[in-house]
C-alpha atoms as a PDB file:
ATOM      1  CA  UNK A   1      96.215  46.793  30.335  1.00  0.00           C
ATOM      2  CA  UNK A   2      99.674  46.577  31.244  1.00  0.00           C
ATOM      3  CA  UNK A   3     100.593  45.543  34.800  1.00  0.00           C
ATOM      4  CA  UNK A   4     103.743  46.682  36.768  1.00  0.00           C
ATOM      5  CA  UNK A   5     106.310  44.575  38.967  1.00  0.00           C
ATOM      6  CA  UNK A   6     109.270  45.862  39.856  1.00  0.00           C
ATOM      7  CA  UNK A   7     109.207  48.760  37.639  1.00  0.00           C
ATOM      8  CA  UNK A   8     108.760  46.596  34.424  1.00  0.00           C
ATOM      9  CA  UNK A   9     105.205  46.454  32.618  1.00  0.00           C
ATOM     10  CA  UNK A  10     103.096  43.130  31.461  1.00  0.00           C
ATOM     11  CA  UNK A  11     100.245  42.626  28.958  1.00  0.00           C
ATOM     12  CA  UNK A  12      97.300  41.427  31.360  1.00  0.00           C
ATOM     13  CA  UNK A  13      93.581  41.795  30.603  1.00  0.00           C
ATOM     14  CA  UNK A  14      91.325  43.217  33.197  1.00  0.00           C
ATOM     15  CA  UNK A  15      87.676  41.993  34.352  1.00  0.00           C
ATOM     16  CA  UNK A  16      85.221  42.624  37.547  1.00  0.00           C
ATOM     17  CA  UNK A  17      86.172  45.824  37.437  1.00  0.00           C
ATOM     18  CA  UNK A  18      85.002  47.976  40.602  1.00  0.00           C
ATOM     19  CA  UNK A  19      85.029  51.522  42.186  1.00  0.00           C
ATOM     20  CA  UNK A  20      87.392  49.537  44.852  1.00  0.00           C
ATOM     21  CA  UNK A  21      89.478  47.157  42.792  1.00  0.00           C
ATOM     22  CA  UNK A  22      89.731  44.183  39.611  1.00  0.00           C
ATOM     23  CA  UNK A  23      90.697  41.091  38.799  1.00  0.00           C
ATOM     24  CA  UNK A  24      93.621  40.795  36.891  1.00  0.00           C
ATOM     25  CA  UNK A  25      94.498  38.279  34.128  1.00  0.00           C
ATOM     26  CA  UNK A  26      98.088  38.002  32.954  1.00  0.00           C
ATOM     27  CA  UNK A  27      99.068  37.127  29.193  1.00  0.00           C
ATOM     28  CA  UNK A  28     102.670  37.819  29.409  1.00  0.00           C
ATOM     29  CA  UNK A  29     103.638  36.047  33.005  1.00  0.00           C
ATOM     30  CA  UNK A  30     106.273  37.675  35.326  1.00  0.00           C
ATOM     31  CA  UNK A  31     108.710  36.056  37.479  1.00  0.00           C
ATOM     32  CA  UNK A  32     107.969  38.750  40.512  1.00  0.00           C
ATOM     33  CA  UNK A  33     105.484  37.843  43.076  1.00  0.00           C
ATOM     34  CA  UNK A  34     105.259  41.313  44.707  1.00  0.00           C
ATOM     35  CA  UNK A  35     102.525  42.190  46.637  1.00  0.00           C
ATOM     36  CA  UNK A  36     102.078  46.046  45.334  1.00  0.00           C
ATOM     37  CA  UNK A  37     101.754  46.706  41.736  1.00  0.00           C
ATOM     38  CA  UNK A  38     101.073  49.577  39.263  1.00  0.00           C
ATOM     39  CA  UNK A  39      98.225  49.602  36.664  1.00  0.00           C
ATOM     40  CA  UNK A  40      97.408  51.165  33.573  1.00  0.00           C
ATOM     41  CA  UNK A  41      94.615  50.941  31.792  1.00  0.00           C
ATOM     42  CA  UNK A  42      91.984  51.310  29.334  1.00  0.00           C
ATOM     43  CA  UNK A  43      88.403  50.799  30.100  1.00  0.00           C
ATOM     44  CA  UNK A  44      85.510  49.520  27.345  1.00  0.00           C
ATOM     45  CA  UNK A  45      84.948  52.314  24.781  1.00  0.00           C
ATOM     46  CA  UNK A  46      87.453  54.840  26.240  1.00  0.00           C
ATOM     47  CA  UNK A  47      90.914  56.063  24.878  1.00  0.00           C
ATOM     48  CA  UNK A  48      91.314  57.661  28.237  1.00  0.00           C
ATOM     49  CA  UNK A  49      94.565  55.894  29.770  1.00  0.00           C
ATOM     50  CA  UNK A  50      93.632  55.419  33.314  1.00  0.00           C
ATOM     51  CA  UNK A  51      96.394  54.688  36.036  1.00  0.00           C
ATOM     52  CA  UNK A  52      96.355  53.288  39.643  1.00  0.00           C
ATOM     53  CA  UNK A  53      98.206  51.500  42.158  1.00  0.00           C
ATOM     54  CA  UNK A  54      96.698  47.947  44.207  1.00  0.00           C
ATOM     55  CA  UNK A  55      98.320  45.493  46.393  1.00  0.00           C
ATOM     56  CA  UNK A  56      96.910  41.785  45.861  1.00  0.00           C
ATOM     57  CA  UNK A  57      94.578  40.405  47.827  1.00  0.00           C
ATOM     58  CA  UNK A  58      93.564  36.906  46.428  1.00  0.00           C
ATOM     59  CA  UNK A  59      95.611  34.782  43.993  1.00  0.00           C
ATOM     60  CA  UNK A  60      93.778  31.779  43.772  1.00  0.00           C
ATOM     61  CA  UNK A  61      94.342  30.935  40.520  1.00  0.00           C
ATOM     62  CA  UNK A  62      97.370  28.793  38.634  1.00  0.00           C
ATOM     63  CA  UNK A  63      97.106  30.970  35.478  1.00  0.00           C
ATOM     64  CA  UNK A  64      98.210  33.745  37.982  1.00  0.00           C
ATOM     65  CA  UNK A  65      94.949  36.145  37.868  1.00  0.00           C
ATOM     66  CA  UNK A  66      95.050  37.924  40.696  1.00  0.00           C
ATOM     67  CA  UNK A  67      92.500  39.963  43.087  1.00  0.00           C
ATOM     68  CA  UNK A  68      93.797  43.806  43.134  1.00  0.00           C
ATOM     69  CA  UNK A  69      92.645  46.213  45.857  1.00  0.00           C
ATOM     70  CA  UNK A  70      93.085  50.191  44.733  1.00  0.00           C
ATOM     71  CA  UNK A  71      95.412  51.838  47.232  1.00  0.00           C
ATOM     72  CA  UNK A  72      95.577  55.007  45.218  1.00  0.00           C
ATOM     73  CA  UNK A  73      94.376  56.509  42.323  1.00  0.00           C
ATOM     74  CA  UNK A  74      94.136  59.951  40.694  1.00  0.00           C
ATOM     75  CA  UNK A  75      90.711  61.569  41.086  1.00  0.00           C
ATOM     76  CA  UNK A  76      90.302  61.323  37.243  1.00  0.00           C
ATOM     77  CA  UNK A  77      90.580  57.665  36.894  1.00  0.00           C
ATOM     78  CA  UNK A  78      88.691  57.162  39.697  1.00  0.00           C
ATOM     79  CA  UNK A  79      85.912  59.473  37.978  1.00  0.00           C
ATOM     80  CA  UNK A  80      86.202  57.280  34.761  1.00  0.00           C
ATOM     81  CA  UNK A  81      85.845  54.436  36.665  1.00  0.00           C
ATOM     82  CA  UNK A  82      82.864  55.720  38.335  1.00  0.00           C
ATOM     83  CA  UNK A  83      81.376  56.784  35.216  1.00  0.00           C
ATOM     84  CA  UNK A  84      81.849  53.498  33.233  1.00  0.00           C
ATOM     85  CA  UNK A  85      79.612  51.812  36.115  1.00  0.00           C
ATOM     86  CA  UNK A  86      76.867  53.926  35.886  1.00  0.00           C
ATOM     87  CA  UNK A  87      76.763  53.169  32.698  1.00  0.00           C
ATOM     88  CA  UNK A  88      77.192  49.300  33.013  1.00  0.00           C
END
């Protein structure tokens, strides 16, 4: 998945994916520590490229994953999304 601050995108990997947000794992680290960020993404079996945007709600961890809440997403992602679960 790619991740983006400030306009610019970074390789992350996603997990705990949710209807209402994921955790985010970074592999190329950014310098910005904004609090609203972009996502695209790819989920398990799909080639569907799924956006949305989240602001961060828990950064606990020093390898910078971060907690992201959806503030908006387009109804087809969020159908994906939906979808994937019900099949998890």
């Amino acid at each position: 998945m790619n991740r983006f601050l400030d306009g610019h995108p970074y390789l992350s990997r996603a997990s705990d994916i949710s209807r209402t947000g994921m955790r985010v794992h970074p592999i190329s680290m950014a310098g910005s520590t904004s609090r609203f960020i972009g996502l695209q993404f790819q989920l398990p079996g799909s080639s569907d490229v799924l956006t949305a945007s989240g602001e961060v709600v828990s950064s606990a961890s020093e390898d910078g994953t971060v907690g992201i809440r959806f503030t908006r997403m387009p109804a087809i992602s969020r159908e994906c999304i939906g979808r994937y679960l019900a099949g998890s």
